[in-house]
C-alpha atoms as a PDB file:
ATOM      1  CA  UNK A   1     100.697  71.914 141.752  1.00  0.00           C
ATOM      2  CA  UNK A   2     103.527  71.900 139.570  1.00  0.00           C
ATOM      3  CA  UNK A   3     104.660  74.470 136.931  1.00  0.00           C
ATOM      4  CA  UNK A   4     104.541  74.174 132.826  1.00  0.00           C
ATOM      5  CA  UNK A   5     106.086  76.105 130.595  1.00  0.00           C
ATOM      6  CA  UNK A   6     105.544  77.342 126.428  1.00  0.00           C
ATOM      7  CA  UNK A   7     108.523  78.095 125.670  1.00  0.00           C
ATOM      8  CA  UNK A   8     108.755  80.425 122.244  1.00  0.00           C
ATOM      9  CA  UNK A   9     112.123  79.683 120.072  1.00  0.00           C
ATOM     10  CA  UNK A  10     112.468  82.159 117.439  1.00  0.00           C
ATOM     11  CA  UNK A  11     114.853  81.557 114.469  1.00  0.00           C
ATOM     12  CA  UNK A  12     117.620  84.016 113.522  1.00  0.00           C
ATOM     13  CA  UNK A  13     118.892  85.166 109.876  1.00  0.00           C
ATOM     14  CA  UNK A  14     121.459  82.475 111.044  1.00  0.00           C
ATOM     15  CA  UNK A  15     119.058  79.953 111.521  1.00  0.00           C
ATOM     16  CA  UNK A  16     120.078  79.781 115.299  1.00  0.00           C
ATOM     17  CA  UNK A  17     116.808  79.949 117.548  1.00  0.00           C
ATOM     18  CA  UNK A  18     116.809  82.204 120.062  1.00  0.00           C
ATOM     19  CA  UNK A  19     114.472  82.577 123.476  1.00  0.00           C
ATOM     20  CA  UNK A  20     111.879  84.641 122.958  1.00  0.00           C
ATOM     21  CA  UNK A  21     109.509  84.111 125.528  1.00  0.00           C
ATOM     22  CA  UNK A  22     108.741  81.603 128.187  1.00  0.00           C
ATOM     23  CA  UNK A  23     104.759  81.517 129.113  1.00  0.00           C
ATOM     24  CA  UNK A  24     104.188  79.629 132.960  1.00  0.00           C
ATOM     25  CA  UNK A  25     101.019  77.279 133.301  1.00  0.00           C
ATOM     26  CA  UNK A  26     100.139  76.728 137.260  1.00  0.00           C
ATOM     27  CA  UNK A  27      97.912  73.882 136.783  1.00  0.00           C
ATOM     28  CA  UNK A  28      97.797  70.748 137.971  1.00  0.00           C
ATOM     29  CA  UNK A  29      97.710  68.390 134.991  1.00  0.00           C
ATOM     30  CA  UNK A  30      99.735  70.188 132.535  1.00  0.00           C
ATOM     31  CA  UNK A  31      99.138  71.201 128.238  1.00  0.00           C
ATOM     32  CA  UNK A  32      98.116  68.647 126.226  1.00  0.00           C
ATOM     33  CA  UNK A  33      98.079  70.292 122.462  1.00  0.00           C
ATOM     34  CA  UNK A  34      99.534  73.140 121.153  1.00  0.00           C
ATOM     35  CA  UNK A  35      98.350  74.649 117.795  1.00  0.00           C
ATOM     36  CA  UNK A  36      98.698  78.525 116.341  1.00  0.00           C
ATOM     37  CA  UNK A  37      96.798  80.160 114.168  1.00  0.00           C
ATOM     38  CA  UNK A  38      96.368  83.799 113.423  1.00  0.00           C
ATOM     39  CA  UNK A  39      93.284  84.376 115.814  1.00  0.00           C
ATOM     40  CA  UNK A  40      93.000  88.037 115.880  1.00  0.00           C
ATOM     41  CA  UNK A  41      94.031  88.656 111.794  1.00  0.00           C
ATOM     42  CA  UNK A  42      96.984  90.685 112.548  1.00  0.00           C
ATOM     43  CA  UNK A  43      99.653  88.375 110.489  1.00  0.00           C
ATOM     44  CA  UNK A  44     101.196  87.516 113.635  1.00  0.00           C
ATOM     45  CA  UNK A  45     100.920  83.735 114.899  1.00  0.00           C
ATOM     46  CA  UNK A  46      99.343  83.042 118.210  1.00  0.00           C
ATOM     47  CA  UNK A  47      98.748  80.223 120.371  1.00  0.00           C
ATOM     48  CA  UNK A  48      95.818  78.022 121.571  1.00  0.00           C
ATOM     49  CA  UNK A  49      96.534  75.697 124.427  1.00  0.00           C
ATOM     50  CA  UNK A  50      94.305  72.779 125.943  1.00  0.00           C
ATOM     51  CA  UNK A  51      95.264  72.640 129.472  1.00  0.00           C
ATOM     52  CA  UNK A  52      95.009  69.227 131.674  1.00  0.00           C
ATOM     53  CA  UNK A  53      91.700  69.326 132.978  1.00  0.00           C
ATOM     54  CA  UNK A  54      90.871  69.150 129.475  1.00  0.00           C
ATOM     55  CA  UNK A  55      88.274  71.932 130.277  1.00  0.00           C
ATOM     56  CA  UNK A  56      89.747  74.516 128.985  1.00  0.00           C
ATOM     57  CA  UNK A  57      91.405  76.430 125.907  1.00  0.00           C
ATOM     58  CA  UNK A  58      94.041  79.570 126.594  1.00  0.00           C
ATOM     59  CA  UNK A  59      94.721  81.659 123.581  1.00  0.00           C
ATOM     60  CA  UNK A  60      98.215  83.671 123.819  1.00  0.00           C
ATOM     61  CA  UNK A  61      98.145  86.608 121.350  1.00  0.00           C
ATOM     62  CA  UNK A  62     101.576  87.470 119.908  1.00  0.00           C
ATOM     63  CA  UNK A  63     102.048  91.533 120.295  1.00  0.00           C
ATOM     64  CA  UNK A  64     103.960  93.886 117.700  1.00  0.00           C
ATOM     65  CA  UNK A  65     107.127  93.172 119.619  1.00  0.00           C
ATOM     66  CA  UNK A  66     106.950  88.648 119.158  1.00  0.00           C
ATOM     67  CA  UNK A  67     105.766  88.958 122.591  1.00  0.00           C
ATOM     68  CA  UNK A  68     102.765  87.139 124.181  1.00  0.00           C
ATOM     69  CA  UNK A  69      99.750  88.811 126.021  1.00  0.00           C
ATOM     70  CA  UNK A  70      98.378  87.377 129.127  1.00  0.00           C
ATOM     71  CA  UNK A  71      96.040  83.980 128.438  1.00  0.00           C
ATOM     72  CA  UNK A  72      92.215  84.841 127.609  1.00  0.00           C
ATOM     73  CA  UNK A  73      90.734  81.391 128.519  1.00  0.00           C
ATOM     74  CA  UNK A  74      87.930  79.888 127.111  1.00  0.00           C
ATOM     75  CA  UNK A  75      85.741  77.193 128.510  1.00  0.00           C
ATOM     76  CA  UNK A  76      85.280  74.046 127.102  1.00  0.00           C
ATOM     77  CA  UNK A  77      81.924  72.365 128.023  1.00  0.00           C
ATOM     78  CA  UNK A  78      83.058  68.807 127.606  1.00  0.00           C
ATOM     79  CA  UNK A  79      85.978  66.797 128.692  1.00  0.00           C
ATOM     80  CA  UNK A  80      88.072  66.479 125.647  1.00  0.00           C
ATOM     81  CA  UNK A  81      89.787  63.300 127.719  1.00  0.00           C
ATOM     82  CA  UNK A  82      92.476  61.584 125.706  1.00  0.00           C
ATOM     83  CA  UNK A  83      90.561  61.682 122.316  1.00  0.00           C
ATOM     84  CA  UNK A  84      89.849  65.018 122.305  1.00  0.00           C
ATOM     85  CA  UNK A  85      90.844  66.940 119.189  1.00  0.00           C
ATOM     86  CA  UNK A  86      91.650  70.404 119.116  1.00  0.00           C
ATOM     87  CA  UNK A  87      92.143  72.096 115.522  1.00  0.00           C
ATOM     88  CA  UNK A  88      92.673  76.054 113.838  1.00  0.00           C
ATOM     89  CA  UNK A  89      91.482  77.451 110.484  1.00  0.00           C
ATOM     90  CA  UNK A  90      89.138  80.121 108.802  1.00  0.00           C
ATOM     91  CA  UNK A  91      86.281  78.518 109.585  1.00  0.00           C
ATOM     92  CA  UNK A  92      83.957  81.263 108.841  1.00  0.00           C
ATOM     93  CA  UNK A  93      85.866  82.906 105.763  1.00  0.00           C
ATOM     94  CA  UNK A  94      86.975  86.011 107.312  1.00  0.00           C
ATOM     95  CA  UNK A  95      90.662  86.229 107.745  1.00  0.00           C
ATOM     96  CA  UNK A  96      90.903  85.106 111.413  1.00  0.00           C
ATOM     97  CA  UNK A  97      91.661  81.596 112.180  1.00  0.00           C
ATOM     98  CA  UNK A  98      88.955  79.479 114.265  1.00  0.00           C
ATOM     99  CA  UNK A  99      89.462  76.825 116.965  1.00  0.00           C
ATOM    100  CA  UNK A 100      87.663  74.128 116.856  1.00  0.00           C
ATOM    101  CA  UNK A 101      87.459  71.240 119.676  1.00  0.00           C
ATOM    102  CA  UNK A 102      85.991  67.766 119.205  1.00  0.00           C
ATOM    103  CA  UNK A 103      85.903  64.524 121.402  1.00  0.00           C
ATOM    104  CA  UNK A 104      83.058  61.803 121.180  1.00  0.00           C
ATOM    105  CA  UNK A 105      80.926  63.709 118.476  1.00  0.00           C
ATOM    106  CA  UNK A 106      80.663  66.849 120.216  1.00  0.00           C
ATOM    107  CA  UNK A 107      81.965  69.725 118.388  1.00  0.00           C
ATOM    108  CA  UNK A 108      82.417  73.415 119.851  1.00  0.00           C
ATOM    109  CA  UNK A 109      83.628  75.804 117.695  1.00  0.00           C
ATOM    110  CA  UNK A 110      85.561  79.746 118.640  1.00  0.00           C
ATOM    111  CA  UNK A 111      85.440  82.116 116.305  1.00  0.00           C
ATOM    112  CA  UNK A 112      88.749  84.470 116.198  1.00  0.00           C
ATOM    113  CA  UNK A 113      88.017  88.105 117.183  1.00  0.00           C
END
């Protein structure tokens, strides 16, 4: 099994980026999109994840201090295979983005918290 990593560059009043956190995947097939979105409407940016497998979505919530929370993973009920779209907005109108994941005219949709 080998190791993947997020790693989270956060830009200075410089504009220099600077570590802020590195997040470790042990799977086997590694992350295959990446998008953020403000999933628990707290005006910080988080992260949603599809992880090789393609079976699955992790959602990293930033905290107060621009650090991330362990993964709350989702499951996916379909293989989203190499078409497989995933995509974040207000879907539902109230402040918290949405994921939504598509492949071969299925459509599941996960409504932020």
């Amino acid at each position: 099994m080998l190791l993947y990593v997020i790693a989270v560059l956060l830009q200075d009043e410089t504009n220099s980026f600077l570590l802020s956190q590195e997040m470790d995947f042990h799977i086997s097939n590694g992350i295959d999109q990446i998008e953020t979105g403000d999933f628990n409407g707290d005006g910080r940016m988080d992260i949603a994840a599809v992880t090789g497998g393609h079976y699955s979505i992790n959602i990293y919530v930033q905290l107060e201090d621009g650090s991330f929370m362990n993964k709350q993973t989702y499951p996916v009920t379909f293989n989203l295979g190499d078409k497989g779209k995933l995509s974040v907005g207000d879907l539902n109108s109230d402040g918290k983005d949405d994921v939504a994941v598509v492949n071969s005219g299925t459509l599941q949709v996960y409504y932020g918290k």
